[in-house]
N, C-alpha and C. Protein backbone atom coordinates (compact mmCIF):
# COMPACT_ATOMS: atom_id res chain seq x y z
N UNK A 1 -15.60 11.68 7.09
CA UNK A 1 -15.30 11.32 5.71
C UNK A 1 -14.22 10.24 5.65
N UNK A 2 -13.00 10.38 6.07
CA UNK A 2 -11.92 9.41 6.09
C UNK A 2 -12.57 7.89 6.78
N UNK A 3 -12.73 8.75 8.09
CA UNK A 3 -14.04 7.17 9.24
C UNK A 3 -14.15 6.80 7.97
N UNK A 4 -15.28 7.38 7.36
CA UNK A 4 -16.20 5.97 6.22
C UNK A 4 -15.72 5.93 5.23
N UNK A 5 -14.43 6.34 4.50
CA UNK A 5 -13.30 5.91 3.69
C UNK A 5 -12.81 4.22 3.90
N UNK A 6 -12.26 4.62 4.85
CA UNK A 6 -11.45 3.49 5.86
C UNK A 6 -12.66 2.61 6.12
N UNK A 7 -13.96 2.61 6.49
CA UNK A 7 -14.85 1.60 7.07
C UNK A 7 -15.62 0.95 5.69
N UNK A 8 -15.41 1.53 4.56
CA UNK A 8 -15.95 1.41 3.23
C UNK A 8 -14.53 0.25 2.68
N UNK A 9 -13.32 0.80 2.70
CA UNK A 9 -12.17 -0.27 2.35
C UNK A 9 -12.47 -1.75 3.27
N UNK A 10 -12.66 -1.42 4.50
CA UNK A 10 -12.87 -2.97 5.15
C UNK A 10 -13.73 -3.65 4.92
N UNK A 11 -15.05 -3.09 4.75
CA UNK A 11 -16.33 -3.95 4.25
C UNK A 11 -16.03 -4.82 3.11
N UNK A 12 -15.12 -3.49 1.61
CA UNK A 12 -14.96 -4.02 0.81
C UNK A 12 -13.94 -5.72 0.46
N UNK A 13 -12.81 -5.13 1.43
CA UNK A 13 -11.80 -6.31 1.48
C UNK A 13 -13.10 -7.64 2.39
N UNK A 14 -13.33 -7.65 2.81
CA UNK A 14 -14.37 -8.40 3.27
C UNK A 14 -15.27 -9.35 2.38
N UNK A 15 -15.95 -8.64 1.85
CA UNK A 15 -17.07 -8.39 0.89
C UNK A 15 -15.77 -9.56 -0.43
N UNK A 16 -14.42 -8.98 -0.76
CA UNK A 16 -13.89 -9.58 -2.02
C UNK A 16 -13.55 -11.08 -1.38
N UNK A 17 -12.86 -11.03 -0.05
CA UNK A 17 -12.44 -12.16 0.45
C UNK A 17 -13.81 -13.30 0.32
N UNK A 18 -14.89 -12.52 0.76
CA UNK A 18 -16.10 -13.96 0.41
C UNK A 18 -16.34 -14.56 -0.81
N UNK A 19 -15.31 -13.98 -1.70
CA UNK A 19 -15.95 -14.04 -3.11
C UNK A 19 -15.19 -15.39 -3.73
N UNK A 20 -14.49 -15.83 -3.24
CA UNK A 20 -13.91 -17.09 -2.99
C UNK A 20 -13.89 -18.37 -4.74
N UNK A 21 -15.03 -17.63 -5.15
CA UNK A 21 -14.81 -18.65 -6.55
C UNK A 21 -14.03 -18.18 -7.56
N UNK A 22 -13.95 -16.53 -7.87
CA UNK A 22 -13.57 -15.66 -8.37
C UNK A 22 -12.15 -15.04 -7.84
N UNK A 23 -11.86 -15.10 -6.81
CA UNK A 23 -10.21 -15.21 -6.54
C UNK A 23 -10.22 -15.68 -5.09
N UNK A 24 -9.00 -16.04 -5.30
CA UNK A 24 -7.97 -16.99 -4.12
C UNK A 24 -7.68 -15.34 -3.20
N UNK A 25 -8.44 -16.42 -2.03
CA UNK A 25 -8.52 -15.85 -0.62
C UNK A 25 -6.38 -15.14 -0.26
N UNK A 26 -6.03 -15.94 -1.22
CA UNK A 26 -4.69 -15.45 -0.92
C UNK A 26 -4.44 -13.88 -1.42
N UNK A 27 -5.16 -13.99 -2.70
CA UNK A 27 -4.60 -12.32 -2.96
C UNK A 27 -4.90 -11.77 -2.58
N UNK A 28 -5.85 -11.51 -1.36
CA UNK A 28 -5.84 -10.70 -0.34
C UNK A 28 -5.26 -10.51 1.06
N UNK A 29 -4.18 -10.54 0.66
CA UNK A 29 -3.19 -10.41 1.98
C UNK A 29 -2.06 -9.15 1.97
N UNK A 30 -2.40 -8.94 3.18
CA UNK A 30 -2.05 -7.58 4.13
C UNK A 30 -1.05 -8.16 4.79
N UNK A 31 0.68 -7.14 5.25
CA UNK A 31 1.27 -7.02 5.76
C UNK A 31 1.04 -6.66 7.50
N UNK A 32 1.02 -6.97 8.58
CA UNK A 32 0.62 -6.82 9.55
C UNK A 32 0.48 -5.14 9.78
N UNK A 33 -0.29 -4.93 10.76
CA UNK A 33 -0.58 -3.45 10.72
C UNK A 33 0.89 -2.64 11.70
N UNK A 34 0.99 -1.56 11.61
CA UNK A 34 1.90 -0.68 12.32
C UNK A 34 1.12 -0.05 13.29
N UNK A 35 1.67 0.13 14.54
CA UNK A 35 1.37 0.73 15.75
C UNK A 35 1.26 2.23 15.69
N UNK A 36 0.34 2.90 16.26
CA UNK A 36 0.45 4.41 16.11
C UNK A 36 1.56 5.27 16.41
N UNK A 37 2.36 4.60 17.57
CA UNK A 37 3.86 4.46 17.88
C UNK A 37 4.51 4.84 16.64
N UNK A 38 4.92 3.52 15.88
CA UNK A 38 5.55 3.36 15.26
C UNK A 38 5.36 4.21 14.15
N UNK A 39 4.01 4.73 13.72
CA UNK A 39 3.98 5.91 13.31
C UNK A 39 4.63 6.87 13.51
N UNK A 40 4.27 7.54 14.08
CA UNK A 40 4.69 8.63 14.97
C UNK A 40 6.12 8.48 15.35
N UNK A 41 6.91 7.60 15.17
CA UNK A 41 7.96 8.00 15.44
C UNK A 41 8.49 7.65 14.27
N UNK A 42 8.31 7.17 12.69
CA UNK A 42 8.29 7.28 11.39
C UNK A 42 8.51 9.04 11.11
N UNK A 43 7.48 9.45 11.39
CA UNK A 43 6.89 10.85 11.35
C UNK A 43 7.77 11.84 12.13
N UNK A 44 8.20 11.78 13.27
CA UNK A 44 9.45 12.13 13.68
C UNK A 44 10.65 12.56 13.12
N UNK A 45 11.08 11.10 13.03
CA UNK A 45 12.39 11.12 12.21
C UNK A 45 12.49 11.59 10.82
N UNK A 46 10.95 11.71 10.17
CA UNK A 46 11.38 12.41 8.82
C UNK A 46 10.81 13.96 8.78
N UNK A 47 10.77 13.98 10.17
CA UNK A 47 9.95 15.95 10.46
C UNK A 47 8.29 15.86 9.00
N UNK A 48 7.52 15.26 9.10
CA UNK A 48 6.57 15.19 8.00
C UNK A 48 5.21 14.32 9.47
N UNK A 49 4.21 14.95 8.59
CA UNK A 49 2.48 14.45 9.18
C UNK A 49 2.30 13.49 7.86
N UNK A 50 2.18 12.15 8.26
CA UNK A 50 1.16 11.16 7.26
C UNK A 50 -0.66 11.81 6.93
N UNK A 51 -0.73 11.72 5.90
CA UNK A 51 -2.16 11.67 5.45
C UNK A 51 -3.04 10.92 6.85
N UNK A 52 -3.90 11.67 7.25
CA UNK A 52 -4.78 10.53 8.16
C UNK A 52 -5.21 9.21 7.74
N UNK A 53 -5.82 9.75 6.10
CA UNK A 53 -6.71 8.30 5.44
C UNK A 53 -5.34 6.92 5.47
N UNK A 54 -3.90 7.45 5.29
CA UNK A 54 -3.07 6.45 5.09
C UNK A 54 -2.60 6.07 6.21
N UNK A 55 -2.64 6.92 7.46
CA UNK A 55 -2.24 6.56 8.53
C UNK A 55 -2.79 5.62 9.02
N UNK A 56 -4.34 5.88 8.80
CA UNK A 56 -5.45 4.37 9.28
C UNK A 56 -5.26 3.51 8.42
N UNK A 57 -5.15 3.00 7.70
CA UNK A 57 -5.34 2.14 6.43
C UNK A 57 -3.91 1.03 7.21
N UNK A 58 -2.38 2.25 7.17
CA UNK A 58 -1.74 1.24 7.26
C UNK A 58 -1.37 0.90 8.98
N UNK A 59 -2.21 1.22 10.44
CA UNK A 59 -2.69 1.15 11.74
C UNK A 59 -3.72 0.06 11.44
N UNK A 60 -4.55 0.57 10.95
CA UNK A 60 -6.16 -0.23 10.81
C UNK A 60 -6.10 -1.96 10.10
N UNK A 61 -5.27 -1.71 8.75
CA UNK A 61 -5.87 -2.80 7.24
C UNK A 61 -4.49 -3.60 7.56
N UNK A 62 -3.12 -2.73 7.08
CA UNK A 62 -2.41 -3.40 6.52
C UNK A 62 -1.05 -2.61 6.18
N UNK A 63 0.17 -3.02 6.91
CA UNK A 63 0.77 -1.74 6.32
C UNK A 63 1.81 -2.30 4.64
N UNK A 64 1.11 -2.49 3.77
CA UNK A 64 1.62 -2.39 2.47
C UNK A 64 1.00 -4.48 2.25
N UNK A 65 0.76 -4.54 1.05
CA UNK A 65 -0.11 -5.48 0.74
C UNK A 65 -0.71 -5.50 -0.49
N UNK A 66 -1.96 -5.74 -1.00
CA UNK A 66 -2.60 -6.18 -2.02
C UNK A 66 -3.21 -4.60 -2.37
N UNK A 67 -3.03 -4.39 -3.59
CA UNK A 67 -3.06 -2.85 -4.06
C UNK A 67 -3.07 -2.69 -5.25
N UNK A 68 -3.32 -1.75 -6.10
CA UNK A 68 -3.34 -1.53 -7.33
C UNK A 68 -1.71 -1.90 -7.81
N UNK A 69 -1.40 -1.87 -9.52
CA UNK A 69 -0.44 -2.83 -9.69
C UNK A 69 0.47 -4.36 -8.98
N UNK A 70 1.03 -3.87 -8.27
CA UNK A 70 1.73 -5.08 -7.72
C UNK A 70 1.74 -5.00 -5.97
N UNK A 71 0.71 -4.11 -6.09
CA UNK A 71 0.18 -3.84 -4.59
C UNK A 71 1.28 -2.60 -3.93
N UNK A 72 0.88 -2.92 -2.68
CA UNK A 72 0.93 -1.35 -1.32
C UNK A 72 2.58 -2.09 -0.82
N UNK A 73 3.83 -1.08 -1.12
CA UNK A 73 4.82 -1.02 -0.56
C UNK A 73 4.61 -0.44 1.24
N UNK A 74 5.43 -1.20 1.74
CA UNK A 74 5.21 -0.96 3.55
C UNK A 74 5.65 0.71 3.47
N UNK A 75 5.46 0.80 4.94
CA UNK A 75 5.83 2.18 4.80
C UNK A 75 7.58 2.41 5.18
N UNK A 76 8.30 1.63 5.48
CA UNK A 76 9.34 2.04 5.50
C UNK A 76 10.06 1.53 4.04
N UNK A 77 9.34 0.60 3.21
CA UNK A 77 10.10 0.10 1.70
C UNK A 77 9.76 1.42 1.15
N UNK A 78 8.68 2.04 1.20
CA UNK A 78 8.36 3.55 0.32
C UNK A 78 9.25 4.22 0.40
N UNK A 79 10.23 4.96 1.15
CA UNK A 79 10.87 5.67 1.05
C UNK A 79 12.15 5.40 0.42
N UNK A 80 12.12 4.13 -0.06
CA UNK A 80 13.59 3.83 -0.84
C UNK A 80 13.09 3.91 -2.43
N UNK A 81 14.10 4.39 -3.10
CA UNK A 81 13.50 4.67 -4.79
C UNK A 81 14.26 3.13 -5.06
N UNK A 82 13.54 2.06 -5.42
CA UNK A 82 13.89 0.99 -5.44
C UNK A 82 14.42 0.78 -7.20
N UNK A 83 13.67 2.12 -7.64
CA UNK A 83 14.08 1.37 -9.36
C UNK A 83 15.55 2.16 -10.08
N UNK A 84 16.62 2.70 -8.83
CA UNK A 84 17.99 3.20 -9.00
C UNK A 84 18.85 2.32 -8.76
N UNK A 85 19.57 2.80 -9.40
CA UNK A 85 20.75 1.24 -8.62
C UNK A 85 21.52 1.41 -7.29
N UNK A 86 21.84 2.63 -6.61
CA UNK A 86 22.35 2.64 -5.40
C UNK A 86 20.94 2.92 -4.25
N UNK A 87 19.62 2.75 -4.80
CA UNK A 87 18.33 2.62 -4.01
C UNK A 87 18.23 3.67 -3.12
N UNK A 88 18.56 4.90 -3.45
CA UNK A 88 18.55 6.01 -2.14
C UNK A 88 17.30 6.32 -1.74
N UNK A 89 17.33 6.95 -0.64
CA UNK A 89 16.23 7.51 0.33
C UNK A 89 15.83 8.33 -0.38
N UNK A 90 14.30 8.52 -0.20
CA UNK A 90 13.47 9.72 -0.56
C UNK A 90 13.45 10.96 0.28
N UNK A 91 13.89 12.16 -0.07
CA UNK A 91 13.75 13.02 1.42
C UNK A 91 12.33 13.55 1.47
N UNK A 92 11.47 13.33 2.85
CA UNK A 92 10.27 13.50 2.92
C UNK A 92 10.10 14.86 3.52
N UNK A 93 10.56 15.64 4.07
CA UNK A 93 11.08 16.62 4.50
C UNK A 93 10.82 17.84 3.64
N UNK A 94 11.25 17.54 2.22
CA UNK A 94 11.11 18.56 1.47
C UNK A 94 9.85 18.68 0.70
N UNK A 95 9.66 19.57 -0.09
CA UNK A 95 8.13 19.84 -0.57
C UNK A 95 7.97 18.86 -1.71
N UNK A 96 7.41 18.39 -2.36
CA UNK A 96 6.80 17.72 -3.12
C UNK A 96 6.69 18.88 -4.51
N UNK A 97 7.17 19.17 -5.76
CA UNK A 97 7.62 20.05 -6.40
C UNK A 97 6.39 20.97 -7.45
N UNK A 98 5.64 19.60 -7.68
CA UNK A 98 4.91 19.86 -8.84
C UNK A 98 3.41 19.51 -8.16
N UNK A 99 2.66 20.90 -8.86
CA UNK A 99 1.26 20.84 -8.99
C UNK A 99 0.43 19.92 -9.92
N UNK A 100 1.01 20.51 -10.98
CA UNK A 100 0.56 19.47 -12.15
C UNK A 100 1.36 18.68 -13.20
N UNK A 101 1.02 18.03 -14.08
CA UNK A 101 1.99 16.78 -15.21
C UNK A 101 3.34 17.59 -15.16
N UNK A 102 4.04 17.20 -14.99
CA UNK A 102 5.63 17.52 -15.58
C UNK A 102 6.13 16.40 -16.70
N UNK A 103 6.82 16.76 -16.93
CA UNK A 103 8.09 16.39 -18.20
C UNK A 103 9.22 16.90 -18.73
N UNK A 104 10.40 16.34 -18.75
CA UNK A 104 11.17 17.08 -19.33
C UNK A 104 11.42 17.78 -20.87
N UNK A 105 11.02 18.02 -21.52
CA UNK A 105 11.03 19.13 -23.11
C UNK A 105 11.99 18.64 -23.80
N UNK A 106 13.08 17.57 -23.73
CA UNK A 106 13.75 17.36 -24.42
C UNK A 106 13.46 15.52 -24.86
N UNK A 107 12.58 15.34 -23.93
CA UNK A 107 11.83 13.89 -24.55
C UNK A 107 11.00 13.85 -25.25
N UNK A 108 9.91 14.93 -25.63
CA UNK A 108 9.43 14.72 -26.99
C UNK A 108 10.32 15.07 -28.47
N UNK A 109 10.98 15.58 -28.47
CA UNK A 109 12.26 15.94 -29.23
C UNK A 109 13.43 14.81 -29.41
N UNK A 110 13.80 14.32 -28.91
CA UNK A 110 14.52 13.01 -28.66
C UNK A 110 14.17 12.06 -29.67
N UNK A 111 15.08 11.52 -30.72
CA UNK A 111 14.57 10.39 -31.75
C UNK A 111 15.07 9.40 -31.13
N UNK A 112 14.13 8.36 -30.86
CA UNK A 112 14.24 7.18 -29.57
C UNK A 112 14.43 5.70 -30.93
N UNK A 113 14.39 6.30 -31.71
CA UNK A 113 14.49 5.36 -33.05
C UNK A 113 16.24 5.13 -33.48
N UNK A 114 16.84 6.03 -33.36
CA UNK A 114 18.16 5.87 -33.85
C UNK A 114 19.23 6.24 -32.14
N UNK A 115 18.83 6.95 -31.38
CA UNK A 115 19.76 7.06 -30.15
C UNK A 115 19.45 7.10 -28.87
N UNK A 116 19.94 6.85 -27.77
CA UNK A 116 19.26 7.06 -26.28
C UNK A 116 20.39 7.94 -25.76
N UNK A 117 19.79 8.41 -24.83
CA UNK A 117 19.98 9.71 -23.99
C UNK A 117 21.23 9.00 -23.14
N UNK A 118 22.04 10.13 -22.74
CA UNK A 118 23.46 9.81 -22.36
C UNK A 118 23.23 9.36 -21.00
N UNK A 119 23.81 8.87 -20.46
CA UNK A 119 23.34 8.81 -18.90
C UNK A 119 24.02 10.05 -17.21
N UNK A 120 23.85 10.83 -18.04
CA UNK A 120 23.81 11.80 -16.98
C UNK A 120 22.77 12.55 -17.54
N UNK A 121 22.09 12.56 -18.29
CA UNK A 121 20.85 13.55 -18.77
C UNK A 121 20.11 12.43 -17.81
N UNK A 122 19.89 10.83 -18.24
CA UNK A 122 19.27 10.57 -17.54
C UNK A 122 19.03 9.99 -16.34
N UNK A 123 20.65 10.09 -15.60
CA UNK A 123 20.54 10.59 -14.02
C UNK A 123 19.94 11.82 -13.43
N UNK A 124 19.70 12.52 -14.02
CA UNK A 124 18.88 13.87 -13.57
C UNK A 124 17.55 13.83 -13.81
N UNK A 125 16.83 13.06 -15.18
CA UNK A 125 16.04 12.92 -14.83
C UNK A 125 14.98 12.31 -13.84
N UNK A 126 16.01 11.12 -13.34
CA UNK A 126 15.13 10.08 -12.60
C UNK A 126 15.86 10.30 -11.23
N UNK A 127 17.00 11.00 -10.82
CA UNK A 127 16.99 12.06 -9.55
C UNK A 127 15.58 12.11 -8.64
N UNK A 128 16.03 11.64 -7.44
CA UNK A 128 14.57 11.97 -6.52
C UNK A 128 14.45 12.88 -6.24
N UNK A 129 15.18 13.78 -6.81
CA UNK A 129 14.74 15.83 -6.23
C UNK A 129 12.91 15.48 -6.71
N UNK A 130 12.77 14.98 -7.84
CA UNK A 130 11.36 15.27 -8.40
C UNK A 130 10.46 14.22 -8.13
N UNK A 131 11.06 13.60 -6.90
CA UNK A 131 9.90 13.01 -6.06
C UNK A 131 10.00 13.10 -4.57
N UNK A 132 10.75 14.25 -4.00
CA UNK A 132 10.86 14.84 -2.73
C UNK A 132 9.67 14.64 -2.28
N UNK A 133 9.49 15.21 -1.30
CA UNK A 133 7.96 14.58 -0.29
C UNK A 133 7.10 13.74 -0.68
N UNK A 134 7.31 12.67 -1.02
CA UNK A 134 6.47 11.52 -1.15
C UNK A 134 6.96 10.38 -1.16
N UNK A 135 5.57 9.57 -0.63
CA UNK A 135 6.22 8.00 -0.35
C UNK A 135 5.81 7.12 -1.73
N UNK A 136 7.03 5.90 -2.23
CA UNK A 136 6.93 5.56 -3.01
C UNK A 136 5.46 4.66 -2.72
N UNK A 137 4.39 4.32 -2.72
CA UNK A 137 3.57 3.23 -2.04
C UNK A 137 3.09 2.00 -2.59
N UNK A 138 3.28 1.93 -4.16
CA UNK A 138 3.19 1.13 -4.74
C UNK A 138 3.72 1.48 -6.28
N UNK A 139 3.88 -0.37 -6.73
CA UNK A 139 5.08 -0.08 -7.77
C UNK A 139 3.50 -0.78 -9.21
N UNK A 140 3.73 0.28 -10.08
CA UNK A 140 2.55 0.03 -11.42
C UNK A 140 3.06 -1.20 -12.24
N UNK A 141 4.13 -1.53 -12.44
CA UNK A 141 4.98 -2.11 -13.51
C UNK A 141 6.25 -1.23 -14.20
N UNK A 142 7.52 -1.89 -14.89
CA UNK A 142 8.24 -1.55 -15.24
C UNK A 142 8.66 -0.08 -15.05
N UNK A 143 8.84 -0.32 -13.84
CA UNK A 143 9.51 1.03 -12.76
C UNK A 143 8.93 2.30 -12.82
N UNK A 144 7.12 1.98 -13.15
CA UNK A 144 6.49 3.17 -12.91
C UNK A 144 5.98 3.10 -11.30
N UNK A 145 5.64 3.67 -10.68
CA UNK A 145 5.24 3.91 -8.89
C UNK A 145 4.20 4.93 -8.84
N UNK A 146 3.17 4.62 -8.04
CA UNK A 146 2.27 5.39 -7.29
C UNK A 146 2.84 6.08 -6.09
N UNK A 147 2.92 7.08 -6.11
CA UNK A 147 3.41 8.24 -5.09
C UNK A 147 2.26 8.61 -4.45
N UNK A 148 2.59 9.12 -2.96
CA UNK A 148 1.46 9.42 -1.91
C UNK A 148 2.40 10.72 -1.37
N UNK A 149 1.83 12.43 -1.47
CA UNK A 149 2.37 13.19 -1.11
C UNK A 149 1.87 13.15 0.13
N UNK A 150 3.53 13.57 0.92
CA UNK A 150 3.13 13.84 2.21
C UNK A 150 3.76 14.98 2.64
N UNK A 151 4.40 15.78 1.49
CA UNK A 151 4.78 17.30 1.90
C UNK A 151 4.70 18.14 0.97
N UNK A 152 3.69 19.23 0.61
CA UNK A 152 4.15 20.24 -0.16
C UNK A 152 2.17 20.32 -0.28
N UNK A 153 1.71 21.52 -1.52
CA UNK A 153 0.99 21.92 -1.25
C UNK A 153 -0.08 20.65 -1.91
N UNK A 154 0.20 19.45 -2.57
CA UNK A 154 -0.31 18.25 -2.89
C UNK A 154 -0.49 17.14 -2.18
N UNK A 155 -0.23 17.72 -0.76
CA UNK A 155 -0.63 16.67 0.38
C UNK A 155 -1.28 15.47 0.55
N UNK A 156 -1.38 14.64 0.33
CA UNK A 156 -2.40 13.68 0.49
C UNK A 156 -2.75 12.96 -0.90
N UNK A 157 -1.99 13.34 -2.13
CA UNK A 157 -2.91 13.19 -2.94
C UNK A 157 -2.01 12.14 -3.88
N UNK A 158 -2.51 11.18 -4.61
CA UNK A 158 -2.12 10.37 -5.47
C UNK A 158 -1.13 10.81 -7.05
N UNK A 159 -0.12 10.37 -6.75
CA UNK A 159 0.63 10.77 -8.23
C UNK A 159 0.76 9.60 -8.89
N UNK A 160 1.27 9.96 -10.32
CA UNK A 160 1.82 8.58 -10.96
C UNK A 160 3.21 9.10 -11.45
N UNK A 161 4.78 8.07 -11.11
CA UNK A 161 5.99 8.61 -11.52
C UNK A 161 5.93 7.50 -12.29
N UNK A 162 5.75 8.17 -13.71
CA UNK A 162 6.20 6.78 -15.10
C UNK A 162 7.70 7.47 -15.94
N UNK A 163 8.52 8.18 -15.03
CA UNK A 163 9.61 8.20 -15.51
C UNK A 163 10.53 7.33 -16.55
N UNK A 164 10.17 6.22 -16.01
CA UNK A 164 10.94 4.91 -16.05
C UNK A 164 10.70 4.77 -17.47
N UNK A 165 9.47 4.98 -18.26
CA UNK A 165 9.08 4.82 -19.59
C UNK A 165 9.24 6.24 -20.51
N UNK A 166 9.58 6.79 -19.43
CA UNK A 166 9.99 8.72 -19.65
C UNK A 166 8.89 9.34 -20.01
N UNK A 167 7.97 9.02 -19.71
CA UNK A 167 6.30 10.10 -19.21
C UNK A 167 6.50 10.77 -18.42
N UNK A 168 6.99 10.79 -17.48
CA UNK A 168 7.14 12.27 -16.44
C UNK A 168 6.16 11.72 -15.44
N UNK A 169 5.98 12.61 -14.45
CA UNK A 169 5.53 12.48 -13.30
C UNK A 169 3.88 13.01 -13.47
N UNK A 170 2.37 12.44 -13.42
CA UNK A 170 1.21 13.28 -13.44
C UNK A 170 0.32 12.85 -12.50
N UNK A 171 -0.33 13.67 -11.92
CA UNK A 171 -1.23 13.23 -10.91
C UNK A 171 -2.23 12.15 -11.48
N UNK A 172 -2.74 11.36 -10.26
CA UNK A 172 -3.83 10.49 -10.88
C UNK A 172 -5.53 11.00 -10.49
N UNK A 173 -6.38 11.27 -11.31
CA UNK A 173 -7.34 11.54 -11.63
C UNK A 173 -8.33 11.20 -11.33
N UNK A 174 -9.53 11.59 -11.03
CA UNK A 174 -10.94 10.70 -11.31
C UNK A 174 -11.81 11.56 -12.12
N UNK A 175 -13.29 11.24 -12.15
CA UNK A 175 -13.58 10.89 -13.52
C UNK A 175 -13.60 12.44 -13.93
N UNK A 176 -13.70 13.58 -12.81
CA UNK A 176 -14.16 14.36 -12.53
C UNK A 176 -12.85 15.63 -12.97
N UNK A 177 -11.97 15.38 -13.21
CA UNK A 177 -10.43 15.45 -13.05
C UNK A 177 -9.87 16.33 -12.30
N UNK A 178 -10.42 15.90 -10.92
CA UNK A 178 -9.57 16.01 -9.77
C UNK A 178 -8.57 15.22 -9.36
N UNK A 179 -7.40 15.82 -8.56
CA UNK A 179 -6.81 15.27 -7.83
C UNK A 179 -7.33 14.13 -6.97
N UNK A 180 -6.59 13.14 -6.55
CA UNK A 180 -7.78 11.95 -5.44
C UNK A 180 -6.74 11.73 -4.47
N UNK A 181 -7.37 11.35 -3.09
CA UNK A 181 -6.49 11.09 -1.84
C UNK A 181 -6.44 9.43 -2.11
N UNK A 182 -5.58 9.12 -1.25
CA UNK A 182 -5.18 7.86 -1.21
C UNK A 182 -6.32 6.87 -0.62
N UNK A 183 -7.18 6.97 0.10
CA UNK A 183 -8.49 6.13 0.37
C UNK A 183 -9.37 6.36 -0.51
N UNK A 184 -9.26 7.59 -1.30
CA UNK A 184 -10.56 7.62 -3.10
C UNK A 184 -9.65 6.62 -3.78
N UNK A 185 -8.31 6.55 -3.86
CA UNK A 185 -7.85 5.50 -4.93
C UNK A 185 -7.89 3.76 -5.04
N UNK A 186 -7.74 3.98 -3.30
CA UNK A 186 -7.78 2.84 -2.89
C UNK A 186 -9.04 1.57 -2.99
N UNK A 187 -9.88 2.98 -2.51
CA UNK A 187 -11.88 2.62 -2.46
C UNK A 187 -11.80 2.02 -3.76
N UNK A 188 -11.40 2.67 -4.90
CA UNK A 188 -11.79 3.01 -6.51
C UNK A 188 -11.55 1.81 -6.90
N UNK A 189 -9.97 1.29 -6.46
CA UNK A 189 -8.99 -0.35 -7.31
C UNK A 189 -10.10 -1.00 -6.39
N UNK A 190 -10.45 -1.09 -5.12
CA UNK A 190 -10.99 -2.39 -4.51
C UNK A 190 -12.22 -2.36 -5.04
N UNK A 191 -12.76 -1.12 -5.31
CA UNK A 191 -14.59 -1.57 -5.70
C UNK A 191 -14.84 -2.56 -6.97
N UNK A 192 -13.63 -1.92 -7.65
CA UNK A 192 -13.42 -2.77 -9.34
C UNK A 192 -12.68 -3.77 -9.55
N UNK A 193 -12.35 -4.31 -8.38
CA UNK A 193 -11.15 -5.78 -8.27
C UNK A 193 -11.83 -6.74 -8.85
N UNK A 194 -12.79 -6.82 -8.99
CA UNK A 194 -13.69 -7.89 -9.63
C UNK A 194 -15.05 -7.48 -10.33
């Protein structure tokens, strides 16, 4: 299944690169690939197993590149929460928190018309406790991110953190409304790139 995940993404990047009238051969560019090594000793140091489908993708394709929103963060830029101001580490180590949509209960309540939230309410909200085991992998726009769990019982599977707009954290979907791994999401943006 992953095999023809991964052999379905290359055809496709293939298949878009010929397409040459319809976009510039440039926006398809990939960051050089990472060594299984270099994996693995990624994986090490943060005591955590990568998804297989992502492990090939970024061994095999590309490690961070042309991707849904503003494309695939490498794998060592993922682990920095880039949209804080002191940019801390993600701890991958720990479980990944939430099964399903979260939010905090005091943002639909909140009149966003006359006041904003103090900033220690919303240092806690945007706190990476509530994106523990996962890699940031790509950024949507205005500091929303595609998350790729790689610890807890959501392993493998695609989130969306739109904190930033104060939506909360919800998994991303297909049509079916399941959860999707990171080579269903991936397959999904490249089949419809054009």
């Amino acid at each position: 299944m992953i095999m023809d995940s991964i052999k379905y993404i290359k055809n496709k990047i293939i298949e878009k690169r010929n397409l040459l009238d319809k976009i510039a051969q440039s926006d398809l560019i990939f960051n050089p690939t990472l060594s299984l090594e270099k994996i693995r000793q990624f994986e090490f140091e943060n005591h955590i197993e990568l998804p297989l489908d992502y492990k090939r993708f970024i061994s095999e394709i590309g490690n961070g590149g042309v991707g849904p929103g503003f494309g695939l963060k490498s794998l060592f830029d993922s682990i920095i929460d880039f949209k804080l101001r002191n940019r801390p580490c993600i701890c991958l180590n720990k479980e990944f928190p939430y099964q399903e949509k979260w939010n905090e209960s005091w943002i639909a309540s909140f009149d966003w018309d006359d006041d904003y939230p103090e900033s220690e309410i919303v240092d806690k909200y945007m706190n990476t406790k509530h994106i523990f085991g996962c890699l940031q992998i790509g950024h949507w726009g205005h500091g929303c991110t595609f998350l790729l769990v790689v610890n807890g019982t959501e392993f493998g599977n695609i989130w969306l953190d739109n904190r930033a707009d104060y939506s909360g954290i919800s998994p991303v979907l297909n049509k079916e409304n399941k959860h999707i791994t990171f080579s269903e999401w991936y397959s999904d943006w490249i089949t419809n790139l054009i």
